[in-house]
Protein backbone atom coordinates (compact mmCIF):
# COMPACT_ATOMS: atom_id res chain seq x y z
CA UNK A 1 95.83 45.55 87.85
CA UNK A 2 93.25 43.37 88.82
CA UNK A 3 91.63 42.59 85.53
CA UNK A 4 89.20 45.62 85.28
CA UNK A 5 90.97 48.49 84.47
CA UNK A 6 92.72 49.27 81.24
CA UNK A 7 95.77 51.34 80.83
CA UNK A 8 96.38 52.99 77.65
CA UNK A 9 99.43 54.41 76.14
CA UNK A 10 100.49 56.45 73.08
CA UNK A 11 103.35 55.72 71.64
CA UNK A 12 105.85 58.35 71.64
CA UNK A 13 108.42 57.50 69.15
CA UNK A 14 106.05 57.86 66.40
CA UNK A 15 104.99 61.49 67.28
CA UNK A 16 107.08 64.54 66.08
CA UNK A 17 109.50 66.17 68.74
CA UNK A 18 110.30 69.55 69.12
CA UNK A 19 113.84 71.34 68.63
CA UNK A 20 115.76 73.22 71.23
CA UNK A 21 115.06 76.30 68.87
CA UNK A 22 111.23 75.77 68.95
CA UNK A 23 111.44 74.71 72.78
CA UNK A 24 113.31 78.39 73.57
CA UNK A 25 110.52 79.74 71.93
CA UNK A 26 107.89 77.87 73.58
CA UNK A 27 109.44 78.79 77.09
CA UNK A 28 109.99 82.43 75.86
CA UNK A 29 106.18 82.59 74.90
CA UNK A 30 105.66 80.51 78.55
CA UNK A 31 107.68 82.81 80.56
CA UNK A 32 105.89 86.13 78.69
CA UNK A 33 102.40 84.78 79.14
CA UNK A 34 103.55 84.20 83.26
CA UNK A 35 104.67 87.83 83.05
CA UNK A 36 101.38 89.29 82.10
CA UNK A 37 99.36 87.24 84.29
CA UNK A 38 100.93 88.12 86.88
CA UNK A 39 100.61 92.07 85.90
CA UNK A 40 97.26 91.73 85.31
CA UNK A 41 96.33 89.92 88.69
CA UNK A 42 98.22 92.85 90.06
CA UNK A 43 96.04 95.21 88.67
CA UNK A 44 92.73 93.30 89.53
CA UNK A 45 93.68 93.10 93.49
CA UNK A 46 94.59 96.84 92.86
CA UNK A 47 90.99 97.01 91.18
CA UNK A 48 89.26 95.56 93.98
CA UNK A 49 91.25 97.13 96.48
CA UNK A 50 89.65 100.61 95.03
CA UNK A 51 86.56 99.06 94.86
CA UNK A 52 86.45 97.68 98.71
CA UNK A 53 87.36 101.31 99.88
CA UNK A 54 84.86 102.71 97.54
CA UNK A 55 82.17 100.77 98.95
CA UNK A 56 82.99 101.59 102.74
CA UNK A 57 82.54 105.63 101.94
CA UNK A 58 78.91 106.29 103.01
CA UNK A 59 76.57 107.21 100.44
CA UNK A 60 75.37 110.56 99.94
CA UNK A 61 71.87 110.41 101.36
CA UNK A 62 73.91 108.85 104.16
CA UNK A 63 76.42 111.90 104.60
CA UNK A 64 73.16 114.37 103.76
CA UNK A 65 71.31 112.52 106.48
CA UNK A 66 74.39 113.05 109.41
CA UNK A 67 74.78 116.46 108.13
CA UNK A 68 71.41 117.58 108.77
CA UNK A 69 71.68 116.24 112.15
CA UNK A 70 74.15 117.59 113.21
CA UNK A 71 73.15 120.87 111.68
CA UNK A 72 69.57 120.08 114.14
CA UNK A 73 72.14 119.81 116.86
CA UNK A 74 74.24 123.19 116.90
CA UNK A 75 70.63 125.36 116.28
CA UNK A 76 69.80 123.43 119.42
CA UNK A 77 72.56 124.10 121.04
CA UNK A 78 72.99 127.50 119.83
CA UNK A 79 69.46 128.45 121.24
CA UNK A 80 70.47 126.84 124.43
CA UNK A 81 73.42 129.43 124.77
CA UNK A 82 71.67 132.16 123.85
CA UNK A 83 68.60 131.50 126.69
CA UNK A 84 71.55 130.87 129.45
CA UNK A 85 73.68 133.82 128.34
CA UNK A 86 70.33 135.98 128.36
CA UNK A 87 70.20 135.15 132.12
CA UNK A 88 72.38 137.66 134.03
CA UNK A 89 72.22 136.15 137.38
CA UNK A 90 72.75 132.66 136.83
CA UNK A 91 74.12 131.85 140.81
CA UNK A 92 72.82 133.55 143.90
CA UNK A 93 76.22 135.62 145.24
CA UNK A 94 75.17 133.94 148.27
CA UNK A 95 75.56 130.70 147.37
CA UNK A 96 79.02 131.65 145.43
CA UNK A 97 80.22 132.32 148.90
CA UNK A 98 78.67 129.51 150.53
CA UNK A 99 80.88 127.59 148.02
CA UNK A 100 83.67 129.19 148.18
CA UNK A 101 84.12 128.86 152.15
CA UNK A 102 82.54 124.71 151.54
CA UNK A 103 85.92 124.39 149.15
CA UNK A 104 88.27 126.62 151.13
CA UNK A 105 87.15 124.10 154.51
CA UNK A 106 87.98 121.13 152.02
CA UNK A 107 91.69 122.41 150.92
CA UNK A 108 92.61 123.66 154.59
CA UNK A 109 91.15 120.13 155.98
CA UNK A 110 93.39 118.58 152.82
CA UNK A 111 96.08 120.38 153.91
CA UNK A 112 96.04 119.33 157.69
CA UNK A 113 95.79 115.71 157.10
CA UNK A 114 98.44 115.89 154.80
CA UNK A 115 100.96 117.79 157.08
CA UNK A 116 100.00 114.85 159.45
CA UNK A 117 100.12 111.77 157.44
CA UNK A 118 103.74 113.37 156.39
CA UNK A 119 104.47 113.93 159.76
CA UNK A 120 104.13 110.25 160.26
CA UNK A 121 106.27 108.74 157.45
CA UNK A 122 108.71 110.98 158.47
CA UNK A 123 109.29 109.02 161.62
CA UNK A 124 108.92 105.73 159.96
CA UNK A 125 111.58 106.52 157.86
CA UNK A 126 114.21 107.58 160.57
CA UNK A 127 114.45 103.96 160.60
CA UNK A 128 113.16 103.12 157.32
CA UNK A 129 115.94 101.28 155.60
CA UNK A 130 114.45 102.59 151.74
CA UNK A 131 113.91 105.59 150.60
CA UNK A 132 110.61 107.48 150.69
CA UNK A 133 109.00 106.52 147.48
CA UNK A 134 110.10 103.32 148.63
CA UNK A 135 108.11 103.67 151.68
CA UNK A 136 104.92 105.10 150.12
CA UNK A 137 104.80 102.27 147.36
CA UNK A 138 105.21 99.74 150.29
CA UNK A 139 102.47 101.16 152.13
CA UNK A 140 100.38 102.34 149.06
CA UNK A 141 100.20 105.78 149.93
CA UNK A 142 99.06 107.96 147.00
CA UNK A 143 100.63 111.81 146.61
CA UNK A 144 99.08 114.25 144.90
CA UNK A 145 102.45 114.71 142.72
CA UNK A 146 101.49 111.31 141.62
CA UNK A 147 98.09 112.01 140.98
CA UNK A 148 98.72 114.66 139.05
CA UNK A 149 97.11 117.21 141.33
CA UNK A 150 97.70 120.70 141.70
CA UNK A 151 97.55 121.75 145.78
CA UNK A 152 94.83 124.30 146.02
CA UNK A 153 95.58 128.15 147.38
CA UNK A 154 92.95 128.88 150.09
């Protein structure tokens, strides 16, 4: 100490000490108090837990306001329905047809191309030392079995 602090200090041998008996009890009483705080934390986080998920629920002018919404939507979409089922000729039969032979031109030029691009990796693999998937991942050919992609019926 450098001269301008002070240090006090009781004296302990003049103050009463406690026996084992009363020391028991005082970590008895210690370890029971613990006990409960620690209960009664657990119910507070559980409190607040409720509480946190209560206040995330939207209120009921909330839910009242989304209901009527969507309620606004299916009228809407329920008159919308009813005007294009009302309509009994909704696509010229000329341009189904039209259509149809557009998409049957597509599938048999589909077809073609793919009878020839086959045609081709078949003769690369003759000396292909993999296997075909092999070959197609090299090259990056895409399948329509890979695709997921059901070959049309023209």
């Amino acid at each position: 100490m450098n001269g301008k602090q002070k240090a006090y200090v009781v004296e302990q041998s003049t103050q009463p000490t406690a026996s084992d008996a009363e020391l028991a009890e005082l970590d008895k009483k210690l370890k029971e108090a613990e006990e409960s705080a620690r209960k009664t934390k657990l119910e507070a986080d559980k409190a607040e837990g409720f509480v946190r998920g209560m206040a995330a629920l939207p209120v009921t002018e909330e839910v009242l306001r989304q209901i009527a919404g969507l309620e606004e939507e299916v009228r809407a979409m329920e008159a919308k329905v009813k005007t294009l089922s009302a309509r009994s000729d909704l696509v010229d039969k000329a341009e189904v047809t039209r259509l149809e032979k557009g998409r049957d031109d597509a599938v048999a030029t589909w077809r073609k191309r793919r009878r020839m691009c086959l045609g081709v990796t078949d003769a690369i693999l003759e000396s292909y030392p993999k296997n075909k998937k092999a070959l197609f991942e090299d090259v990056g050919i895409e399948t329509e079995e890979d695709l997921g992609i059901k070959m049309l019926q023209t």
